[in-house]
C-alpha atoms as a PDB file:
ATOM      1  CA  UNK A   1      -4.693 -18.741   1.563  1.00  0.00           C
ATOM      2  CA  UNK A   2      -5.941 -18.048  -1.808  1.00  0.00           C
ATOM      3  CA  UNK A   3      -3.741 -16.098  -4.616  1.00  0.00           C
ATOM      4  CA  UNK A   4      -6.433 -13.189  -5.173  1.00  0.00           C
ATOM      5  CA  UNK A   5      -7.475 -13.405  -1.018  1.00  0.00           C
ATOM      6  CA  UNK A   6      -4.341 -12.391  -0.310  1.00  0.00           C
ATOM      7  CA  UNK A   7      -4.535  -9.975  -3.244  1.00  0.00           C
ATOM      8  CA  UNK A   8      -7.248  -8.724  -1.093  1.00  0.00           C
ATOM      9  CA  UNK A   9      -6.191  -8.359   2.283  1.00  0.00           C
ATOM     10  CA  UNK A  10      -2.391  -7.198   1.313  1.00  0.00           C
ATOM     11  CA  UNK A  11      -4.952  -4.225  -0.393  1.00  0.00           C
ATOM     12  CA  UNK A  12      -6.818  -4.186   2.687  1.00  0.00           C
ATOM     13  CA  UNK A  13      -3.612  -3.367   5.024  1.00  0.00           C
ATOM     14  CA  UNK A  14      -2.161  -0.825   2.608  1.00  0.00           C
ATOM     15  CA  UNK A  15      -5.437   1.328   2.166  1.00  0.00           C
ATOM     16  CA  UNK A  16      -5.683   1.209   6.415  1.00  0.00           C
ATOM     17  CA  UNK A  17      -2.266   2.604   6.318  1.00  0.00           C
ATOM     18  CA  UNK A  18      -2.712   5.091   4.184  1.00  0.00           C
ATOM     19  CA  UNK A  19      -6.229   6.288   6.108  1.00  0.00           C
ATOM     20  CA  UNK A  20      -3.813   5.999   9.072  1.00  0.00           C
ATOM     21  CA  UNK A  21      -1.102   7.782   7.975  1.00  0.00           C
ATOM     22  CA  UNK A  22      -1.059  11.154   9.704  1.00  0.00           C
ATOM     23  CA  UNK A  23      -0.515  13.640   6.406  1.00  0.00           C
ATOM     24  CA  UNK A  24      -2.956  11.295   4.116  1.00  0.00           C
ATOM     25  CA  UNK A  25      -5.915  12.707   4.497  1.00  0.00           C
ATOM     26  CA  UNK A  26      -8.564   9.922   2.984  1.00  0.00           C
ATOM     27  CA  UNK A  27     -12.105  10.207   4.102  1.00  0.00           C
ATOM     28  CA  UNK A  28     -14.867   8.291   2.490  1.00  0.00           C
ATOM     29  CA  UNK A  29     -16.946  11.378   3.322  1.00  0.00           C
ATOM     30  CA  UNK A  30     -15.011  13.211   0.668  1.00  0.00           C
ATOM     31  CA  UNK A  31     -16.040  10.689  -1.988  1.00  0.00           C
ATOM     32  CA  UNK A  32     -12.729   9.103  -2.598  1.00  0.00           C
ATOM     33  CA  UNK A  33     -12.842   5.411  -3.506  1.00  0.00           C
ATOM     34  CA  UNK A  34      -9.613   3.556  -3.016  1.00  0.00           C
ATOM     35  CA  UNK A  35      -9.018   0.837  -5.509  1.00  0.00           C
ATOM     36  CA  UNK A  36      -6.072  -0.505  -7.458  1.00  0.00           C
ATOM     37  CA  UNK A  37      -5.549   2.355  -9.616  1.00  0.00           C
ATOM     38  CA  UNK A  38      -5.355   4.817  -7.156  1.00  0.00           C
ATOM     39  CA  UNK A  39      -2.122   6.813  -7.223  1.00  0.00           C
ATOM     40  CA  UNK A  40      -0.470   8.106  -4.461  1.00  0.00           C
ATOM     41  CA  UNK A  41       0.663  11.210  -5.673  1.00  0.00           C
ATOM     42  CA  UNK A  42      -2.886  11.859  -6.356  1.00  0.00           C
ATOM     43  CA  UNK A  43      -3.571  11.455  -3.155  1.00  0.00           C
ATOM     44  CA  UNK A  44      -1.231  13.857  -1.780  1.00  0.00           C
ATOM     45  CA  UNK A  45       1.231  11.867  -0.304  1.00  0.00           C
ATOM     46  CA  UNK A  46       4.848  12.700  -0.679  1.00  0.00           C
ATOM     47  CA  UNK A  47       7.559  10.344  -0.054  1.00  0.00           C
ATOM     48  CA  UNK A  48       7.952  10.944   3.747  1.00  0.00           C
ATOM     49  CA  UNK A  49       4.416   9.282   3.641  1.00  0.00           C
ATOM     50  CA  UNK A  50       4.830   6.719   1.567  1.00  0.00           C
ATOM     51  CA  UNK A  51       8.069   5.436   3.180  1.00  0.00           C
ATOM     52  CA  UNK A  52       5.897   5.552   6.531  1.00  0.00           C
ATOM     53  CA  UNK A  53       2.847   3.620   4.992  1.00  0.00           C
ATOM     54  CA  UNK A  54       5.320   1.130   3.492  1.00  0.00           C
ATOM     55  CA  UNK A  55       6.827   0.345   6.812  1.00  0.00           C
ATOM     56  CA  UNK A  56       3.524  -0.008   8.024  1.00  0.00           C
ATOM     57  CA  UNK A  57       2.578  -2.730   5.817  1.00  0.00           C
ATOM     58  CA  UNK A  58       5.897  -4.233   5.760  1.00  0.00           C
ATOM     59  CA  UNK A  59       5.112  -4.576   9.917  1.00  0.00           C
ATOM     60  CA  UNK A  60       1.980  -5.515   9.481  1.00  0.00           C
ATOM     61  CA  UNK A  61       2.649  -8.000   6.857  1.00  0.00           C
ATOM     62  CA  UNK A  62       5.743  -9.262   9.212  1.00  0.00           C
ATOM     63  CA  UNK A  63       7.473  -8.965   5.680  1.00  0.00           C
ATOM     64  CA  UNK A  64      11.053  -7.469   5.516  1.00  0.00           C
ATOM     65  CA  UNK A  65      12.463  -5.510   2.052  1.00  0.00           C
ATOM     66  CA  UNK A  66      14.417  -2.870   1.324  1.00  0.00           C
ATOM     67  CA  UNK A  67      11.763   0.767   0.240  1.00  0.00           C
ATOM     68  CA  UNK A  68      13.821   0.789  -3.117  1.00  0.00           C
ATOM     69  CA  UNK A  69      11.590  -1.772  -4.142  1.00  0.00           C
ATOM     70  CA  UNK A  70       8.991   0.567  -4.212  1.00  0.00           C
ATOM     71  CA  UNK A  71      10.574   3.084  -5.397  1.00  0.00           C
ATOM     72  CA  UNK A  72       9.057   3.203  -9.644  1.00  0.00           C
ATOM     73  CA  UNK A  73       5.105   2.053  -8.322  1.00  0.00           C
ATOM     74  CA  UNK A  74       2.814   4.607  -9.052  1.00  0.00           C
ATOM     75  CA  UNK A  75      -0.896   3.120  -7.786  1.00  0.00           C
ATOM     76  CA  UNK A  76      -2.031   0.762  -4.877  1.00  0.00           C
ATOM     77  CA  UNK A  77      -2.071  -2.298  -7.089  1.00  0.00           C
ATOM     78  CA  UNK A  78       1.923  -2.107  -8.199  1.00  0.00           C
ATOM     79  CA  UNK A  79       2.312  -2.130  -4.824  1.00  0.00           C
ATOM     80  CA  UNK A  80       0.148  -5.219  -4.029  1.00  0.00           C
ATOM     81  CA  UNK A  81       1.831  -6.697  -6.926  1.00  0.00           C
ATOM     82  CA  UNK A  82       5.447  -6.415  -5.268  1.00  0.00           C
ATOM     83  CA  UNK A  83       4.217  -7.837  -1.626  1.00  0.00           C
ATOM     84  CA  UNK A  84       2.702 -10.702  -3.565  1.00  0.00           C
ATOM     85  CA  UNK A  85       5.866 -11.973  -5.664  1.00  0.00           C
ATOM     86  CA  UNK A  86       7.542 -11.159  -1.758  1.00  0.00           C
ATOM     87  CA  UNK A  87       5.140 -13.358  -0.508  1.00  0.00           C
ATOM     88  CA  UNK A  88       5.526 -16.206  -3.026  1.00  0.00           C
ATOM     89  CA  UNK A  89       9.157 -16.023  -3.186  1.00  0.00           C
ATOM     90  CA  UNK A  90       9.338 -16.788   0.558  1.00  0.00           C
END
């Protein structure tokens, strides 16, 4: 698979998780457009969430690391960023 198609689905699975996730509240009726620079906190989720939508993608991704990882990213694309170099490193 291609470096930025993967780019693109690993965003793909995290902004399904986060629509999933039951306190993130992210309707395209409201006008919010996910990209890269999205930022959680902006979104309104706390850490309970995130650690849920990270295990999410971490399942869905069949990719196993400890949530520290993601412990100093701040938007969607940090995070696609660390699954990436997980990805690579395999």
């Amino acid at each position: 698979m291609e470096y930025a198609r993967e780019k693109s689905d690993i965003f793909e699975v995290i902004v399904t998780a986060i629509r999933e996730s039951s306190s993130a509240f992210i309707e395209p009726a409201l006008g919010i457009d996910l990209d890269g620079k999205t930022c959680f906190v902006d979104l309104g989720i706390n850490s309970i969430d995130y650690a849920e939508i990270m295990a999410i993608v971490m399942e869905r991704l069949d990719i196993d690391m400890p949530l520290e990882e993601f412990v100093n990213t701040n938007n969607i694309l940090e995070v696609v960023n660390i699954f990436i170099d997980k990805l690579y490193s395999r």
